[in-house]
N, C-alpha and C. Protein backbone atom coordinates (compact mmCIF):
# COMPACT_ATOMS: atom_id res chain seq x y z
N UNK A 1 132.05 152.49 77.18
CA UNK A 1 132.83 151.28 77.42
C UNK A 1 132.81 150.43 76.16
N UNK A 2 133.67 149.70 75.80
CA UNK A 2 134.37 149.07 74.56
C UNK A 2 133.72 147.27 75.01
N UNK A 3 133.16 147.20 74.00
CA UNK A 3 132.97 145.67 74.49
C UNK A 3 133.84 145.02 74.27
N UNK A 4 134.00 143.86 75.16
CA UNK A 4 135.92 142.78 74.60
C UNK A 4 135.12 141.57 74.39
N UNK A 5 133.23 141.41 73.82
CA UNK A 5 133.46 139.44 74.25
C UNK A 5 133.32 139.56 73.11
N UNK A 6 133.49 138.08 72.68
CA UNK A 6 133.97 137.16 71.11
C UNK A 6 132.34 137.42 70.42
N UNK A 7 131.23 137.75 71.16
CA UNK A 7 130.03 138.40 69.95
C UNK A 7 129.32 139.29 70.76
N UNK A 8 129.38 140.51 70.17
CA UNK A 8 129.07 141.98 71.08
C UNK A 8 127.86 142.26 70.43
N UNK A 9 127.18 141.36 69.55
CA UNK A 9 125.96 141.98 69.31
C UNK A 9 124.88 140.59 70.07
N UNK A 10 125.45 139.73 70.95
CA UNK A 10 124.99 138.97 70.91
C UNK A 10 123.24 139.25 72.16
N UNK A 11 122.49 138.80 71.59
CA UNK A 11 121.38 139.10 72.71
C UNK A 11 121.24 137.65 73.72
N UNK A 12 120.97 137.96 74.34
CA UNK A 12 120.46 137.17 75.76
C UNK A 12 119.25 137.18 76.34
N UNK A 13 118.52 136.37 76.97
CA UNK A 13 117.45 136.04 77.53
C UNK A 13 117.62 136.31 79.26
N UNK A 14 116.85 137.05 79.72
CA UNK A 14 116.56 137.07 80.95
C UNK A 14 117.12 135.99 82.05
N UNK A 15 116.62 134.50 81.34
CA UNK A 15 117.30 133.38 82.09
C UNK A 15 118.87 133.27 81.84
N UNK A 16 119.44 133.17 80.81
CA UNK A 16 120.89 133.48 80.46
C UNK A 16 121.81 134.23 81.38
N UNK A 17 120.59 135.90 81.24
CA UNK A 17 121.83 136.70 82.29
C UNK A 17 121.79 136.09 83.79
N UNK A 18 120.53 135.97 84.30
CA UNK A 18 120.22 135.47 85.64
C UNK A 18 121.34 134.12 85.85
N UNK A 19 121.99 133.75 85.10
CA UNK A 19 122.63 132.64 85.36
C UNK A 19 124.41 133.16 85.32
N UNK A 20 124.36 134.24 84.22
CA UNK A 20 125.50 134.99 84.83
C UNK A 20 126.01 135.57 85.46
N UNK A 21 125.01 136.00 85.62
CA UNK A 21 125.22 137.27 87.06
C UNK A 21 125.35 136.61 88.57
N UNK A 22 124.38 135.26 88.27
CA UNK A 22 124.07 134.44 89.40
C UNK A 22 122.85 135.10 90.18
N UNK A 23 121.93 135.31 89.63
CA UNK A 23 120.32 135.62 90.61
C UNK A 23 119.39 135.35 89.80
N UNK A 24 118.70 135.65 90.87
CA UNK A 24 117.15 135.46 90.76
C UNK A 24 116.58 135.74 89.01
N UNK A 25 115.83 135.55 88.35
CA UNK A 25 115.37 135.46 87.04
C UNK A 25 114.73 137.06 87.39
N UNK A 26 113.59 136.77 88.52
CA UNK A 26 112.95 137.83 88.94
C UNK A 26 113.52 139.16 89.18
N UNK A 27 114.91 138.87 89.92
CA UNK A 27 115.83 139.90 90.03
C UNK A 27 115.98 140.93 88.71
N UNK A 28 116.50 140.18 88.12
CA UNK A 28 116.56 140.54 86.04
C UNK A 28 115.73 141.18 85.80
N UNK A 29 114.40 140.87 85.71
CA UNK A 29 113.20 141.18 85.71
C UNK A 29 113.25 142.87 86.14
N UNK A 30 113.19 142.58 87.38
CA UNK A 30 112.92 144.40 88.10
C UNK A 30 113.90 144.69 87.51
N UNK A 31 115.26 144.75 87.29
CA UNK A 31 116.51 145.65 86.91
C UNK A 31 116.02 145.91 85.66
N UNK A 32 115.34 145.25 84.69
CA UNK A 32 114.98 146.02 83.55
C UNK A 32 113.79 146.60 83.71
N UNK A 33 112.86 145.89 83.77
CA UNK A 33 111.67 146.88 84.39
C UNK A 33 111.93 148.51 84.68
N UNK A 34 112.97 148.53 85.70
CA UNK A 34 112.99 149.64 86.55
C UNK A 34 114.13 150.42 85.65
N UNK A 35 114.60 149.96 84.60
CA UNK A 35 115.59 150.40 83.33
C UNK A 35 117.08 150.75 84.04
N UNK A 36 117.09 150.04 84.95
CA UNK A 36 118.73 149.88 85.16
C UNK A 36 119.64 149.01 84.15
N UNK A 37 119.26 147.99 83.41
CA UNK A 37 119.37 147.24 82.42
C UNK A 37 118.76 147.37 81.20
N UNK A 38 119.32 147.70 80.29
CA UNK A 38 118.60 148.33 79.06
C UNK A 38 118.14 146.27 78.45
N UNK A 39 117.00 146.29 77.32
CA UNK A 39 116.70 145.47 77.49
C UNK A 39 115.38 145.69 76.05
N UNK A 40 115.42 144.61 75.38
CA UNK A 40 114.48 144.93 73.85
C UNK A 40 113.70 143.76 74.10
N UNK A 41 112.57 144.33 73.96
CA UNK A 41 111.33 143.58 73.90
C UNK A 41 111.36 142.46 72.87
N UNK A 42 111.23 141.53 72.60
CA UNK A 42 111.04 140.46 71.73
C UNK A 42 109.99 139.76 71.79
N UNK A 43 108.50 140.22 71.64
CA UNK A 43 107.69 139.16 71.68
C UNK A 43 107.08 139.94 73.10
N UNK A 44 106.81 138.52 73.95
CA UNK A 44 106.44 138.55 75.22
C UNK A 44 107.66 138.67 76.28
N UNK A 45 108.95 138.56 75.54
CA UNK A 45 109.92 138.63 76.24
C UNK A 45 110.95 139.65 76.23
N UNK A 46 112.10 139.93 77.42
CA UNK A 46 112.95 140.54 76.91
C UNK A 46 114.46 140.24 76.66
N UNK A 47 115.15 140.31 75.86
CA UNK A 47 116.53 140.15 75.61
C UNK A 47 117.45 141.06 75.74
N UNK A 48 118.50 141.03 76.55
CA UNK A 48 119.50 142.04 76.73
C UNK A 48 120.62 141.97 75.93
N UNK A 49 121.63 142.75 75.65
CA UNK A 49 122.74 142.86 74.82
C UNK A 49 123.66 142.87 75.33
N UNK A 50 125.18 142.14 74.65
CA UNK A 50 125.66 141.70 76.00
C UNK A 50 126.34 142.61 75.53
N UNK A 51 126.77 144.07 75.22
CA UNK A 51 127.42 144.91 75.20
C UNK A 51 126.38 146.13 76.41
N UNK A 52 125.18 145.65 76.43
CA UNK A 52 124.55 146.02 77.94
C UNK A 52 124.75 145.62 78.94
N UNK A 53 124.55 144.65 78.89
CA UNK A 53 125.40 143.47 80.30
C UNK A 53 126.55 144.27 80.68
N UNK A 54 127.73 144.36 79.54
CA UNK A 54 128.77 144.79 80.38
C UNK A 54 128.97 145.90 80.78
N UNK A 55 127.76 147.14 80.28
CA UNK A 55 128.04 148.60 80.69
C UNK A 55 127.24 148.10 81.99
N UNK A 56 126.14 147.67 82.20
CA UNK A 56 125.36 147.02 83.40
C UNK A 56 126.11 146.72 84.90
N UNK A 57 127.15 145.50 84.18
CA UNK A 57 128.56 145.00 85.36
C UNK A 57 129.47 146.07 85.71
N UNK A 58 129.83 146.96 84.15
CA UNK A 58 131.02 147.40 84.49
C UNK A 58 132.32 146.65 84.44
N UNK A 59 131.72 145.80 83.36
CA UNK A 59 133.16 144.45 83.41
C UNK A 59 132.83 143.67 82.54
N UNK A 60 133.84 143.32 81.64
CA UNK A 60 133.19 142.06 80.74
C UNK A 60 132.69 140.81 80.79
N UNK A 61 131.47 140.75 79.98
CA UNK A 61 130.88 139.25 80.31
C UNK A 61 131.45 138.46 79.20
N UNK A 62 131.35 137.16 79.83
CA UNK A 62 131.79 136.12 78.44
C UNK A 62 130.55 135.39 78.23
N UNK A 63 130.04 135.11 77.20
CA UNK A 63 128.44 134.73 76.85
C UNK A 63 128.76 132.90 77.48
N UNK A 64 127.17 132.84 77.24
CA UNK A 64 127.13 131.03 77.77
C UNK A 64 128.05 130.35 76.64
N UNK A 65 127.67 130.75 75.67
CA UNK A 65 128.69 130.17 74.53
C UNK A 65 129.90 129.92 74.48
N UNK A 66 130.44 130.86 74.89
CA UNK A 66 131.76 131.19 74.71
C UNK A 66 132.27 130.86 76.41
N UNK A 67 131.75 130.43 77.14
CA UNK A 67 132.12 129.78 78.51
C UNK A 67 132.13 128.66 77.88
N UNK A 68 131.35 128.18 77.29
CA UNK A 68 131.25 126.46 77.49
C UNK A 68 132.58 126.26 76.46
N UNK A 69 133.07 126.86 75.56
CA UNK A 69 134.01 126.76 74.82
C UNK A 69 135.31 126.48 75.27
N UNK A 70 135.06 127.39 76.32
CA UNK A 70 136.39 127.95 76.84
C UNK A 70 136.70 126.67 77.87
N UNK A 71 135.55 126.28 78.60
CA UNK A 71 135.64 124.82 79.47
C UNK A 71 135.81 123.40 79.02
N UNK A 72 135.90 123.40 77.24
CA UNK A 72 136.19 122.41 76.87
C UNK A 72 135.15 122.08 76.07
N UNK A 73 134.05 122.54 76.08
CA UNK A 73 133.05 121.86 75.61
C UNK A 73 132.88 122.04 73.71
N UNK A 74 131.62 121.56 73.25
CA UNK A 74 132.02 121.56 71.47
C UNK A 74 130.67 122.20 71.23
N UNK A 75 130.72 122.55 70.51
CA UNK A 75 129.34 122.69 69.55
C UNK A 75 129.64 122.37 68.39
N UNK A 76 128.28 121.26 67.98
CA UNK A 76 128.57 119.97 66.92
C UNK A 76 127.26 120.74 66.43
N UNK A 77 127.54 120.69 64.72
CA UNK A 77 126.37 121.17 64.16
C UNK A 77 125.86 120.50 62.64
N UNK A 78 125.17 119.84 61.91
CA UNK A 78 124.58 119.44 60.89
C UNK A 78 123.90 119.64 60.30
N UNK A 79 123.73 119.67 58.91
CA UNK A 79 122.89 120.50 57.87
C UNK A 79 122.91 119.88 56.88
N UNK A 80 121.75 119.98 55.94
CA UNK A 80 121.84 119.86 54.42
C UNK A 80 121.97 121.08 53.85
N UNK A 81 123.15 120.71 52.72
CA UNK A 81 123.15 122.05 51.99
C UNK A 81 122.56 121.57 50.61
N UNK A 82 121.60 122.63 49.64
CA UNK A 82 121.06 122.37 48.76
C UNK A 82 122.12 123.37 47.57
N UNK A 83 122.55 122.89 46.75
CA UNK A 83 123.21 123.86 46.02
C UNK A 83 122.92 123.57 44.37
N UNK A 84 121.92 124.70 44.07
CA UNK A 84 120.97 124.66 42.77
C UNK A 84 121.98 125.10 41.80
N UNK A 85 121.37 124.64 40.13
CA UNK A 85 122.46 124.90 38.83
C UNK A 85 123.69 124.27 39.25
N UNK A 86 123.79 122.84 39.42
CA UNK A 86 125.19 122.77 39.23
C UNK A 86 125.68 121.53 38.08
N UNK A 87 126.67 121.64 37.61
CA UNK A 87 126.91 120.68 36.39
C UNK A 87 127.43 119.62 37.29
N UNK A 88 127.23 118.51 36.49
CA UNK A 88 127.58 117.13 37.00
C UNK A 88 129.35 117.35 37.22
N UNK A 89 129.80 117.71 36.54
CA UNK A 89 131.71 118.15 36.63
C UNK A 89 131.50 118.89 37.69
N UNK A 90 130.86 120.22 38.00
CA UNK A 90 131.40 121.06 39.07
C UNK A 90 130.86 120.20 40.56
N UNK A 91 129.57 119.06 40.63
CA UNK A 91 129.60 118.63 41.60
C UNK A 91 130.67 117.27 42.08
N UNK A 92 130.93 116.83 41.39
CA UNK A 92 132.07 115.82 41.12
C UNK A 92 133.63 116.44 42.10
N UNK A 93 133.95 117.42 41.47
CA UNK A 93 134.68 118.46 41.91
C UNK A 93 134.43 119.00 43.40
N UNK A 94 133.41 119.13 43.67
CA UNK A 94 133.09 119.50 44.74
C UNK A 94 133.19 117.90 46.01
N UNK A 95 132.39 117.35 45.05
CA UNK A 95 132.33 116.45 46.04
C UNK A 95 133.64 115.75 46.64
N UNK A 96 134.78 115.55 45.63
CA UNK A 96 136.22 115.12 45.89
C UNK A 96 136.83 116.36 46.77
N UNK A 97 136.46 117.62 46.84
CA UNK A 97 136.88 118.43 47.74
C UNK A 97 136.80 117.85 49.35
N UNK A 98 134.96 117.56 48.99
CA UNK A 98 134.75 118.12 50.64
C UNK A 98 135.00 116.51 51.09
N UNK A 99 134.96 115.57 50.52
CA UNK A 99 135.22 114.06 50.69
C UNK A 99 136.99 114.22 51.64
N UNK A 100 137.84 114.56 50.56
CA UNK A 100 138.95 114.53 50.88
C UNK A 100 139.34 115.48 52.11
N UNK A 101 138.59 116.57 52.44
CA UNK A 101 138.82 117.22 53.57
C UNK A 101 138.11 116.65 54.89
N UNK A 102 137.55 115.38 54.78
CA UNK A 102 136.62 115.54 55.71
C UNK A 102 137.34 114.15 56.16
N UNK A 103 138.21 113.17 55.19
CA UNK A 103 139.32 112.31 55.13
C UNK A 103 140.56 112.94 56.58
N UNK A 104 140.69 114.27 56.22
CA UNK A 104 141.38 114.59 56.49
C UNK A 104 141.74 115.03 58.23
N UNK A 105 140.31 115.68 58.14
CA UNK A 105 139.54 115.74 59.63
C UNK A 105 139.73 114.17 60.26
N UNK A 106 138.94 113.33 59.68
CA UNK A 106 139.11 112.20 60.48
C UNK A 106 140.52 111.35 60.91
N UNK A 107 141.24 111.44 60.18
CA UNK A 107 142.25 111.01 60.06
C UNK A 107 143.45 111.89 61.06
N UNK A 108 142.91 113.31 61.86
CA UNK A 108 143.64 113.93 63.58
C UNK A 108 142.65 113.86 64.31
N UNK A 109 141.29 112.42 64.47
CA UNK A 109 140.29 112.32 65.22
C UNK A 109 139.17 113.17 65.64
N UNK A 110 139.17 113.88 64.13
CA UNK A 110 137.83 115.23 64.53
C UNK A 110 136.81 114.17 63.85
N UNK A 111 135.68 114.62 65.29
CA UNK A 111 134.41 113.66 64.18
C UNK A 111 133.78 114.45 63.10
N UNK A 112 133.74 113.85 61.65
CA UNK A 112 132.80 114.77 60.94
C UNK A 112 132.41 113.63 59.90
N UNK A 113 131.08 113.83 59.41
CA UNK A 113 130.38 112.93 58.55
C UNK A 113 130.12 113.88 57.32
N UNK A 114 130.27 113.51 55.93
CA UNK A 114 130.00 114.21 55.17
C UNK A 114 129.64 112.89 53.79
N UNK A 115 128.58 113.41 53.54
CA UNK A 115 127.90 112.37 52.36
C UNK A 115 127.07 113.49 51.29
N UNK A 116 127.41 113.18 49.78
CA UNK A 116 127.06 114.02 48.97
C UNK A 116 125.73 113.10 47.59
N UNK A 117 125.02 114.27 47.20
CA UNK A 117 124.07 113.33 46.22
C UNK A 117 123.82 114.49 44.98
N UNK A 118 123.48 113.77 43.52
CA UNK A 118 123.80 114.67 42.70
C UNK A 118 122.49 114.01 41.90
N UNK A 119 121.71 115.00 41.90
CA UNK A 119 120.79 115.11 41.15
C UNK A 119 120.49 115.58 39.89
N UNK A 120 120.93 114.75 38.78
CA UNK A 120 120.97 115.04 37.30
C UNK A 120 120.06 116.29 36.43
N UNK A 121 118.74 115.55 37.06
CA UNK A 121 117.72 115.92 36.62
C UNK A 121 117.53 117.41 36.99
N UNK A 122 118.05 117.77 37.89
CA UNK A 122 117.48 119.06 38.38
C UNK A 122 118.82 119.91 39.04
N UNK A 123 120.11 119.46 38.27
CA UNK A 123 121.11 119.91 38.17
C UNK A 123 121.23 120.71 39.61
N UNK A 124 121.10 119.81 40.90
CA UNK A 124 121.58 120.26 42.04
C UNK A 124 122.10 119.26 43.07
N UNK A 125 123.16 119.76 43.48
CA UNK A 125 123.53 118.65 44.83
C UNK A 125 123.17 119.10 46.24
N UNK A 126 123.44 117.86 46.59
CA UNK A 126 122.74 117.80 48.32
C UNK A 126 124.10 117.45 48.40
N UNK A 127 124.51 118.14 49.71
CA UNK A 127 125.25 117.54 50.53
C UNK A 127 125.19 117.58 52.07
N UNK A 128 125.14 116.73 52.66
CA UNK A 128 124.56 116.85 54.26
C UNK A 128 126.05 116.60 54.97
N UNK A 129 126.43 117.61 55.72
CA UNK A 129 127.25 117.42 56.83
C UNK A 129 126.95 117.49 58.21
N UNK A 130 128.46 116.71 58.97
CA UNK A 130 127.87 116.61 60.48
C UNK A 130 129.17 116.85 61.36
N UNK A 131 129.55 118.15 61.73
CA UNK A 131 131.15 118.58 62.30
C UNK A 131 130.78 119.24 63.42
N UNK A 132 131.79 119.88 63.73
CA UNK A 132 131.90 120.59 65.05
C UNK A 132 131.52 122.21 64.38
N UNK A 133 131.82 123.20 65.15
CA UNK A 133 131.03 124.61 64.32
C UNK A 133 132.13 124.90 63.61
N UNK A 134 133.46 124.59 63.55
CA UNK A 134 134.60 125.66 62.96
C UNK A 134 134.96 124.82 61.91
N UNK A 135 134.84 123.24 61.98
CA UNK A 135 134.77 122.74 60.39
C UNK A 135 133.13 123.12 59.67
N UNK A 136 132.59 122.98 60.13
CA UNK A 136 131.36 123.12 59.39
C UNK A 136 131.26 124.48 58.62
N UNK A 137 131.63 126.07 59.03
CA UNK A 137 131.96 127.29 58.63
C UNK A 137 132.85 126.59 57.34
N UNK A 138 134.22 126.10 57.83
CA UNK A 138 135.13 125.79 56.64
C UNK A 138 134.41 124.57 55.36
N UNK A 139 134.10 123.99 55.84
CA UNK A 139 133.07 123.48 54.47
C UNK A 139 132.30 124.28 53.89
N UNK A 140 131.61 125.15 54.52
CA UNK A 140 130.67 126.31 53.72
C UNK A 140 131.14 127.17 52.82
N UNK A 141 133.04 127.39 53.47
CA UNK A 141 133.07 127.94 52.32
C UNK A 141 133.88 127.58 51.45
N UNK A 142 134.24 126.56 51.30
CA UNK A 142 134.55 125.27 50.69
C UNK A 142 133.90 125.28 49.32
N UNK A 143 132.53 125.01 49.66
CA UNK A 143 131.11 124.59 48.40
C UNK A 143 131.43 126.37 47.84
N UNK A 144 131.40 127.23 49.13
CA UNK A 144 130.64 128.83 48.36
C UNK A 144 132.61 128.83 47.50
N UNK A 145 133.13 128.73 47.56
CA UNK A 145 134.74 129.11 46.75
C UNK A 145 134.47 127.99 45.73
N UNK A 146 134.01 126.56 45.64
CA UNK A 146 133.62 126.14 44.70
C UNK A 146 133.11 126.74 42.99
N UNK A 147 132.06 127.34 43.86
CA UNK A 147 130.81 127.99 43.10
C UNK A 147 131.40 129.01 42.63
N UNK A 148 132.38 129.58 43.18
CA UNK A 148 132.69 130.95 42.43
C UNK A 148 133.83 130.55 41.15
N UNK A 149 134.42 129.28 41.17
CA UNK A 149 135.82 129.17 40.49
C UNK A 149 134.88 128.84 38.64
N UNK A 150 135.66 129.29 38.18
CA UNK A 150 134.89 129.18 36.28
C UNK A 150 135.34 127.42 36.05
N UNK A 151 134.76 127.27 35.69
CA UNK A 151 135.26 125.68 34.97
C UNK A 151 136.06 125.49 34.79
N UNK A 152 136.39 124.11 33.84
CA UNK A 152 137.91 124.23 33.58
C UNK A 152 137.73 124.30 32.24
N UNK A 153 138.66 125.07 31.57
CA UNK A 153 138.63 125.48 30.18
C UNK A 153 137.11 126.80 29.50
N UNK A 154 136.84 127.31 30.58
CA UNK A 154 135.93 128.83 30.53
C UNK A 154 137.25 129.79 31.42
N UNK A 155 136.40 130.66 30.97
CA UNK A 155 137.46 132.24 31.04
C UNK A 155 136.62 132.56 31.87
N UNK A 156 137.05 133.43 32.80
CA UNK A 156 136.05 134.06 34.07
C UNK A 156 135.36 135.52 33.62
């Protein structure tokens, strides 16, 4: 069977499936135990695959993730990014990038916070952002397409 959900390698926790399936935790429990549910040890625990799940059902599952998505809900995520060797020009550059995109976001009411710091001395910038998950990916690679472009006036 062909998995169809949006992350087929994704693992799951005992409580997770028990909430998909709708039973008992314990239930879960014996079905792997008894290896009707294939199921990888992690620790003290076990995690199932939801490309197991669905040979398991016989039907595709859609992960907790990707339910809550689908019901409207967001996943908002924030980080510092540390980005070492960089010249005062290429962070400048950068920083008018992700400034102006994040202008841009706000300005069709997506919340996103983005504040940048440039450390001379040790030729690296910080920049800490605060978006939803699908701008935050697009800033990442924002800085990483940055980093790859040659200066201006160097040959690649």
């Amino acid at each position: 069977m062909q998995t169809t959900s949006p992350l087929p390698d994704a693992l799951l926790s005992v409580e997770q499936v028990a909430e998909i399936l709708k039973l008992n935790v314990r239930t879960v429990r014996n079905y792997v135990r008894r290896g009707s549910l294939k199921a990888t040890r992690v620790g003290k625990q076990y995690r199932i695959g939801l490309g197991d799940l669905e040979i398991f059902t016989g039907h595709p599952v859609v992960s907790p993730a990707a339910r809550m998505l689908s019901a409207g809900g967001r996943i908002d995520v924030s980080g510092v990014i540390s980005v070492e060797g960089v010249t005062a020009a290429l962070a400048s550059r950068m920083t008018s990038t992700l400034m102006a995109t994040a202008s841009v976001l706000r300005s069709i009411e997506q919340p996103v916070a983005v504040s940048t710091a440039y450390e001379a001395e040790r030729h690296r910038l910080r920049v800490l952002i605060a978006a939803d998950l699908k701008s935050m990916r697009n800033f990442l690679a924002m800085i990483e397409a940055g980093l790859e472009q040659p200066a201006a006036g160097q040959s690649a």
